[in-house]
N, C-alpha and C. Protein backbone atom coordinates (compact mmCIF):
# COMPACT_ATOMS: atom_id res chain seq x y z
N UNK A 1 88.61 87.54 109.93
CA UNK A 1 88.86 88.16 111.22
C UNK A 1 89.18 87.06 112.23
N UNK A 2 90.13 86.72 113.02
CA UNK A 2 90.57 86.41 113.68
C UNK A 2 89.82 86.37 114.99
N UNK A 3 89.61 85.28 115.69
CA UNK A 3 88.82 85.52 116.97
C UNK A 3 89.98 85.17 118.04
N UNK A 4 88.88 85.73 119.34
CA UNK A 4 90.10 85.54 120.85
C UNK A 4 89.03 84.71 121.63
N UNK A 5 89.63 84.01 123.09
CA UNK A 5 88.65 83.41 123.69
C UNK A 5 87.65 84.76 124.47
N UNK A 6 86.48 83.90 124.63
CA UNK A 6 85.66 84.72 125.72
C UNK A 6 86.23 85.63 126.53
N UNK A 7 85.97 86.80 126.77
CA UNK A 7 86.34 87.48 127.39
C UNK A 7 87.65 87.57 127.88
N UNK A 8 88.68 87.34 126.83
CA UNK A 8 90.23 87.48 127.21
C UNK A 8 90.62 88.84 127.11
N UNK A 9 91.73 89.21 127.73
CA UNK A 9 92.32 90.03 127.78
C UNK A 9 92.40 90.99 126.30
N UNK A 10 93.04 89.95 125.31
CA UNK A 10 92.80 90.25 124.27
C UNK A 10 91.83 90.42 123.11
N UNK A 11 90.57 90.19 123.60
CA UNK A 11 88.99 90.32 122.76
C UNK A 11 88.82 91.85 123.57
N UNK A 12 88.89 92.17 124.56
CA UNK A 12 89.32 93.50 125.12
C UNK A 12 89.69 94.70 124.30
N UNK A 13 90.77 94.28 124.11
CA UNK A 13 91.65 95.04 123.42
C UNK A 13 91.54 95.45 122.41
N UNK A 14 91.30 94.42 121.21
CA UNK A 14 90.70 94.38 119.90
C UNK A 14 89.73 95.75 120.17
N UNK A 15 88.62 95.44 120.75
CA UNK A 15 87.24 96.13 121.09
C UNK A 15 88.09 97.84 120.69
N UNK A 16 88.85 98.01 121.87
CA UNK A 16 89.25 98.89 122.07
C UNK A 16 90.38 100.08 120.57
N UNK A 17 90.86 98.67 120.13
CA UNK A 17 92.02 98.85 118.90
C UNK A 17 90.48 99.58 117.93
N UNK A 18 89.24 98.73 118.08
CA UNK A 18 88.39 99.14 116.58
C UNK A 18 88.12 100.11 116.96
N UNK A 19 87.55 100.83 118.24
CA UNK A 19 86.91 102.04 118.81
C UNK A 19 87.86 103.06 117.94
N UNK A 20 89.40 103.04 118.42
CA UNK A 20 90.46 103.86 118.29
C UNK A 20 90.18 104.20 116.68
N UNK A 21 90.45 102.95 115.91
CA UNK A 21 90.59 103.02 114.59
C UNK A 21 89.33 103.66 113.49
N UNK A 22 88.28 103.54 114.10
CA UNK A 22 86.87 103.27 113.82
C UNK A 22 87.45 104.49 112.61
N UNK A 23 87.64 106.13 113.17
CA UNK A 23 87.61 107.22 112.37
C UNK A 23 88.74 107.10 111.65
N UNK A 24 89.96 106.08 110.96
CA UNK A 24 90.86 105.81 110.02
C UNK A 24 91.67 106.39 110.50
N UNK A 25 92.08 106.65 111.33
CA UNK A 25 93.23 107.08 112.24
C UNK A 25 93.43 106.94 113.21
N UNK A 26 94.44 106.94 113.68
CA UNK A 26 94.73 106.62 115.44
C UNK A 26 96.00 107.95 115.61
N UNK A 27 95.08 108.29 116.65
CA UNK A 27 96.35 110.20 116.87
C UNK A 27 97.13 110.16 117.87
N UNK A 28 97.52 110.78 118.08
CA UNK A 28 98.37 110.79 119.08
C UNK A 28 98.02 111.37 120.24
N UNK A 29 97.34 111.45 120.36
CA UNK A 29 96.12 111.56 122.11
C UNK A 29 95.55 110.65 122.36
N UNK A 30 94.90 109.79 121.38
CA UNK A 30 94.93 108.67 121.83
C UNK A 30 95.60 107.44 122.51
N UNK A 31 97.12 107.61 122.02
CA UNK A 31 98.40 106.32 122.22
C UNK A 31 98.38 107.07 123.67
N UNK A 32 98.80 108.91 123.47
CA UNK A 32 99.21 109.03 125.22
C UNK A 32 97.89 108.90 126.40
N UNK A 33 96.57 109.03 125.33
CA UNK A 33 95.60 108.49 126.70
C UNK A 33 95.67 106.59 126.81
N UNK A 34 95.91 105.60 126.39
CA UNK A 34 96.57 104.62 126.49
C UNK A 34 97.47 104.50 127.46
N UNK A 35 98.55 104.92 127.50
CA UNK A 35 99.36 104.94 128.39
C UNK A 35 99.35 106.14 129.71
N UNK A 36 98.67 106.91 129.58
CA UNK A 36 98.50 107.67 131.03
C UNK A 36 96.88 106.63 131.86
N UNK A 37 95.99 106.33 131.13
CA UNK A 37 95.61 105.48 131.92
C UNK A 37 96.01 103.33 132.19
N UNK A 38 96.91 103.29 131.28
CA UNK A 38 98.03 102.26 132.05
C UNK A 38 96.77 101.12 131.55
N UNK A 39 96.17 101.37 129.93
CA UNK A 39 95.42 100.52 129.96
C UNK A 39 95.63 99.15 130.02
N UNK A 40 96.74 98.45 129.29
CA UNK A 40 97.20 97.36 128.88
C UNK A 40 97.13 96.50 130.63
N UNK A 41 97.55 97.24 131.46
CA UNK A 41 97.28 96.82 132.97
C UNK A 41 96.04 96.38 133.26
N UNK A 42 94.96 97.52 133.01
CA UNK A 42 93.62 97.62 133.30
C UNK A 42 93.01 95.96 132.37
N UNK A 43 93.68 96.06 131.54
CA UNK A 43 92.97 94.68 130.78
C UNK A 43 94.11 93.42 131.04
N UNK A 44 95.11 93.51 131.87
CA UNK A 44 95.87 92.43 132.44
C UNK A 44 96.49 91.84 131.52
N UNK A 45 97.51 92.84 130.24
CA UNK A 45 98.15 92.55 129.54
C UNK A 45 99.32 93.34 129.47
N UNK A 46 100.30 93.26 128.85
CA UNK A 46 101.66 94.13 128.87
C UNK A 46 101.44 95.26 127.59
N UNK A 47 102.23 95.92 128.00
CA UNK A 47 102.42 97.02 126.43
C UNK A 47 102.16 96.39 125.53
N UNK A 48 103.35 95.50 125.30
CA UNK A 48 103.98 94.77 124.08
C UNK A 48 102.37 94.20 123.61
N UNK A 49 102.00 93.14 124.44
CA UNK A 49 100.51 92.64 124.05
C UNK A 49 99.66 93.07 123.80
N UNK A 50 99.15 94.70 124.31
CA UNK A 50 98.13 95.33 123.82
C UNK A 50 98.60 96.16 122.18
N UNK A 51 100.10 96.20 122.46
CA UNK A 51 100.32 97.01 120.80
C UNK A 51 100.19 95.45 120.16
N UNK A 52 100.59 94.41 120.36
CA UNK A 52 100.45 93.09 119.85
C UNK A 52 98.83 93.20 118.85
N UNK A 53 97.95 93.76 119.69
CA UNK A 53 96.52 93.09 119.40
C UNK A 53 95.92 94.26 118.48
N UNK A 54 96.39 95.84 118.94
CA UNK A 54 96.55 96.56 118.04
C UNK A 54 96.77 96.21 116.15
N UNK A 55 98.07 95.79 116.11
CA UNK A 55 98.96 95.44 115.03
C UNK A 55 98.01 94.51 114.75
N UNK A 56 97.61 93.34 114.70
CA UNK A 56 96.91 92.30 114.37
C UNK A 56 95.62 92.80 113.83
N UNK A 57 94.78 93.81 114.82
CA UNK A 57 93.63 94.29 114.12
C UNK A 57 93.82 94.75 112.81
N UNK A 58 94.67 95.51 113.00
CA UNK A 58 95.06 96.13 111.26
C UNK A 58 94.88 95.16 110.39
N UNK A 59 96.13 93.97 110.60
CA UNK A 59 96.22 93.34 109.36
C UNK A 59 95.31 92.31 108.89
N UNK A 60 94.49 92.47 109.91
CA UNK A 60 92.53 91.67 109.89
C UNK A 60 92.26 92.52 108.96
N UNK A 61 92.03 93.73 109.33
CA UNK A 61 91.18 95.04 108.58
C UNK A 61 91.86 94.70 107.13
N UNK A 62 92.80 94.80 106.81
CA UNK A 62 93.77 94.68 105.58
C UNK A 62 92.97 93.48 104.88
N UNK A 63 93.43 92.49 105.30
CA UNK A 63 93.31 91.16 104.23
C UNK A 63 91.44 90.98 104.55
N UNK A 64 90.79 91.54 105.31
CA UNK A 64 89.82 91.40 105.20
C UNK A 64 88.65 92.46 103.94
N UNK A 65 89.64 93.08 103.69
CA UNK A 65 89.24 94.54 102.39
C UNK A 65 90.37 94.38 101.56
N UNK A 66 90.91 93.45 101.15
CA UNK A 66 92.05 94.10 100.32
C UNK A 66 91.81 94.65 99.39
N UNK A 67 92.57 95.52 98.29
CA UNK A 67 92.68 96.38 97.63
C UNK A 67 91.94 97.84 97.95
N UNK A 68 91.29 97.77 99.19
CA UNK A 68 90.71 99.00 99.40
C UNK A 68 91.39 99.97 100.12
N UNK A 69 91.34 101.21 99.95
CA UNK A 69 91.94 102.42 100.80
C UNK A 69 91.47 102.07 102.32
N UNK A 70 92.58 102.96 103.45
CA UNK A 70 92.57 103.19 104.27
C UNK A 70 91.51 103.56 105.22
N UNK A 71 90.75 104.71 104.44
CA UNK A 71 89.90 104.92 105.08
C UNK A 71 88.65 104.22 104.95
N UNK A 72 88.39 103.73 103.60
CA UNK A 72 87.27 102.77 103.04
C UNK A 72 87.62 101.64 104.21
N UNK A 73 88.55 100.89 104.52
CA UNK A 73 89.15 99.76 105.36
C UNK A 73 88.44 100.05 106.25
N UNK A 74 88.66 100.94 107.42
CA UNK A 74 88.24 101.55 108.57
C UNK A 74 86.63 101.77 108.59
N UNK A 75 85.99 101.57 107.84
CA UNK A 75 84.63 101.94 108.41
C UNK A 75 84.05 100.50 109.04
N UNK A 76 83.37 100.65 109.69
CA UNK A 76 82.72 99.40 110.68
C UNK A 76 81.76 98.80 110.24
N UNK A 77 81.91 97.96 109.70
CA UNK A 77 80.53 96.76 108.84
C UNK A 77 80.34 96.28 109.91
N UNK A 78 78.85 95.64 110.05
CA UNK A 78 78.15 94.43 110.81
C UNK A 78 78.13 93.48 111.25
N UNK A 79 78.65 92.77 109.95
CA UNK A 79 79.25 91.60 110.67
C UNK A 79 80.13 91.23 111.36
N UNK A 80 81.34 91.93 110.65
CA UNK A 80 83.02 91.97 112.03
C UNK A 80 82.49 92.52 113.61
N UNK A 81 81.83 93.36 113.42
CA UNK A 81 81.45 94.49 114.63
C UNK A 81 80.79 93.10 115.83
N UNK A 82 79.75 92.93 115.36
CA UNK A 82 78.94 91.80 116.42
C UNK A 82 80.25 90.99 116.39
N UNK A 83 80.84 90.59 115.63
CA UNK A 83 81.86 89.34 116.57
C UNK A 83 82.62 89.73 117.04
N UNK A 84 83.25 91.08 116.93
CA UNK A 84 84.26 91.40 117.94
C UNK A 84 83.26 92.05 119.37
N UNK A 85 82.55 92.18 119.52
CA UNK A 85 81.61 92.70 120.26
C UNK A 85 81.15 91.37 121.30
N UNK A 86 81.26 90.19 120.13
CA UNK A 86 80.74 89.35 121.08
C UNK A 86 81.35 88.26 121.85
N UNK A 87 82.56 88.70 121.55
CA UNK A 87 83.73 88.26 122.10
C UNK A 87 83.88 88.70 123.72
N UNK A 88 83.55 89.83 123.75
CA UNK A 88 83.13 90.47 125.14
C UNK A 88 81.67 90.06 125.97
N UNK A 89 81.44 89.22 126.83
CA UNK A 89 80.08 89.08 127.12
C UNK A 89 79.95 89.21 128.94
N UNK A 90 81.15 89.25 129.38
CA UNK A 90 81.27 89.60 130.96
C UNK A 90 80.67 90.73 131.09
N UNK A 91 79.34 91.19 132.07
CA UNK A 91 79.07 93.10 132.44
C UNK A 91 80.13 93.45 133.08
N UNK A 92 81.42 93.31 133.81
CA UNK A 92 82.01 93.84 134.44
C UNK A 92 83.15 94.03 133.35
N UNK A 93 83.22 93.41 132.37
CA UNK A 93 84.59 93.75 131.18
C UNK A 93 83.88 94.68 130.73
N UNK A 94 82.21 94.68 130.26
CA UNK A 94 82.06 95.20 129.12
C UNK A 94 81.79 96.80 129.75
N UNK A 95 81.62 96.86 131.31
CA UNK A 95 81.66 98.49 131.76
C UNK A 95 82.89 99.30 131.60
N UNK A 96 83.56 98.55 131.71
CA UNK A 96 85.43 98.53 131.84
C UNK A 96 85.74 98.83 130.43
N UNK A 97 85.40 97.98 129.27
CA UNK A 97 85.90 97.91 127.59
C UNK A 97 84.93 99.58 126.97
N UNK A 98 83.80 99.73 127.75
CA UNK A 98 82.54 100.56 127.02
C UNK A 98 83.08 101.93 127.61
N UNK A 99 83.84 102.51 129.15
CA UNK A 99 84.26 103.41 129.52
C UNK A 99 85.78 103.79 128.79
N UNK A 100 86.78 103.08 128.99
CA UNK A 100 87.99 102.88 127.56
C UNK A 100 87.66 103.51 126.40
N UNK A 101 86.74 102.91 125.98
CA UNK A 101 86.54 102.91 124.87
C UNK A 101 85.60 104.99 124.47
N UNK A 102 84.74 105.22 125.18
CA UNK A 102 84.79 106.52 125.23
C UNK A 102 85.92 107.37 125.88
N UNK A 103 86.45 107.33 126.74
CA UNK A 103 87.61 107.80 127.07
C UNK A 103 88.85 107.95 125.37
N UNK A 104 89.00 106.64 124.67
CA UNK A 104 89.77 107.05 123.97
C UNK A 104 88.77 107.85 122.55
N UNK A 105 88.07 107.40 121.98
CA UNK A 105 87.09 108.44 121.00
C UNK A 105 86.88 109.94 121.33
N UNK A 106 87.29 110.09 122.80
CA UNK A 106 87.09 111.75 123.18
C UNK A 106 88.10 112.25 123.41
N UNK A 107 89.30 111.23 123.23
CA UNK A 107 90.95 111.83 123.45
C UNK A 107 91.07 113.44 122.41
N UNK A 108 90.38 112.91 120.92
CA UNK A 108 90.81 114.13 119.68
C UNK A 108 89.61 115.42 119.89
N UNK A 109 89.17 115.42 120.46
CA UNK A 109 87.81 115.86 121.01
C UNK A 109 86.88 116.17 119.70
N UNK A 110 87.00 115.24 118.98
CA UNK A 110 85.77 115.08 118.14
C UNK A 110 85.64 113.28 117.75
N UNK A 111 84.04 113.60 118.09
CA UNK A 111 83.36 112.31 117.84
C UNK A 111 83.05 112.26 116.39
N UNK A 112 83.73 111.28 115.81
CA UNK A 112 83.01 110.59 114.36
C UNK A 112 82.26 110.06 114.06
N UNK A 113 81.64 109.86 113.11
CA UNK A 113 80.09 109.27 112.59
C UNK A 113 80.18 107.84 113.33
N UNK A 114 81.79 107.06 112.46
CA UNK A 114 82.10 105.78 112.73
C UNK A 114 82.62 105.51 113.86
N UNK A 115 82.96 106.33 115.02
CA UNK A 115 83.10 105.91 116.11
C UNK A 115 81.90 105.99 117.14
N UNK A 116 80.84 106.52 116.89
CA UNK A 116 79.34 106.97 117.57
C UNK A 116 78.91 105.39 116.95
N UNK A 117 79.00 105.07 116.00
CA UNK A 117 78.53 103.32 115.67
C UNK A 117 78.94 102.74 116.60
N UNK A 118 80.16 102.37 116.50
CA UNK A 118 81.06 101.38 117.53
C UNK A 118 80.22 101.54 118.98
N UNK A 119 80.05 103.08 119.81
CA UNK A 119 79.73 102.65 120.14
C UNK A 119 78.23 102.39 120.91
N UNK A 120 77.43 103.08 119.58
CA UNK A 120 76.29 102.70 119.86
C UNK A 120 75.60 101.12 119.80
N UNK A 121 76.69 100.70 118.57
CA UNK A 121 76.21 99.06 118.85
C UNK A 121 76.75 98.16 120.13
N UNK A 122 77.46 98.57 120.62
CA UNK A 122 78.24 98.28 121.92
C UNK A 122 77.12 98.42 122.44
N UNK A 123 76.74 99.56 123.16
CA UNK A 123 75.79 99.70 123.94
C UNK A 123 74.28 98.59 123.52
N UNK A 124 73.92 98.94 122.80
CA UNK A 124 73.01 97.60 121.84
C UNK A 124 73.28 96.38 122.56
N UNK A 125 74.15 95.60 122.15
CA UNK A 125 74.68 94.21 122.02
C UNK A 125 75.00 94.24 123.34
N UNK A 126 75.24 94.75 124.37
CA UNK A 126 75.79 94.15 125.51
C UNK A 126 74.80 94.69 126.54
N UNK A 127 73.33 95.44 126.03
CA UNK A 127 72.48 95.85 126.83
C UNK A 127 72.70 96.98 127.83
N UNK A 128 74.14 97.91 127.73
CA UNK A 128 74.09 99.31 128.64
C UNK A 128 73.37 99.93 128.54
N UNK A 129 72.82 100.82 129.60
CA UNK A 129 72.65 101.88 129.55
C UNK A 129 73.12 102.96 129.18
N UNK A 130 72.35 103.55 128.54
CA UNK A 130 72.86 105.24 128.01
C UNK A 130 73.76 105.57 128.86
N UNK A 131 73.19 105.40 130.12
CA UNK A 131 74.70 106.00 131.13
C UNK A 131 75.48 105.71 131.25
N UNK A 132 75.69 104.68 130.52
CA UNK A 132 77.22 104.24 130.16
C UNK A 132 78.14 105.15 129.63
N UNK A 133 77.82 105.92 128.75
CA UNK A 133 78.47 106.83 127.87
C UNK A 133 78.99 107.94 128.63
N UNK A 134 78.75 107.83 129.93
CA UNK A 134 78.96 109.04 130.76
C UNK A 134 80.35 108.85 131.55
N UNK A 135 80.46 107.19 131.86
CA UNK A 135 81.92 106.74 132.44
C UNK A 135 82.78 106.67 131.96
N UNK A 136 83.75 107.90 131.65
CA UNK A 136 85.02 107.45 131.27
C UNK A 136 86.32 107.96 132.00
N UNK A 137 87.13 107.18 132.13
CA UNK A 137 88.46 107.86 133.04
C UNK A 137 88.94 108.99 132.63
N UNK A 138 89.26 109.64 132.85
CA UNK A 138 89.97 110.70 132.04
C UNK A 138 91.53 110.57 132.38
């Protein structure tokens, strides 16, 4: 797995790419809640760069499981999770990355086993409050 600096734009993103991916798919309520809330802005990157960091997660996920299926790929182990997690350590990114990040898991309006991980260890690791789970843009 590939790391980003401290709290860059792009350790952001990632965060956000695994949330999306967590349930082995990424739908299409998700891409248009992406772009109706103008996230790539919100994290001070361009389209191109946030599909950039997107694309990259994948092919982490890939060579980091190879020969395994898609959906086997997609489930969230421990160890990747804390380092992409801890790539984020600002409270003001991680209110910002932790609201995103429910905002897009509630785009399909169902929550998955493996996206309730993401982001219950989020919440864990960066010390939110439960009420965190309550901020999201719509």
């Amino acid at each position: 797995m590939r790391s980003y600096p401290l709290n860059s734009p792009q350790a952001a993103a990632r965060i956000l790419a695994l949330a999306m991916l967590a349930d082995g798919h990424q739908c299409p309520s998700e891409l248009a809640l992406l772009e109706r809330l103008d996230v790539h802005a919100q994290l001070g990157l361009s389209r191109t760069e946030l599909h950039a960091v997107v694309h990259t997660f994948c092919e982490d996920l890939m060579a980091f499981s190879a020969g395994m299926c898609w959906a086997d790929l997609s489930q969230v182990r421990p160890d990747p999770l804390r380092q992409v997690l801890g790539e984020v350590d600002n409270p003001a990114l991680q209110s910002l990355v932790m609201a995103l990040c429910i905002s897009l898991v509630k785009a399909d309006h169902c929550l998955a086993d493996s996206e309730s991980v993401v982001l219950a260890a989020a919440l864990l690791q960066w010390g939110l409050p439960r009420q965190a789970l309550q901020a999201a843009p719509q």
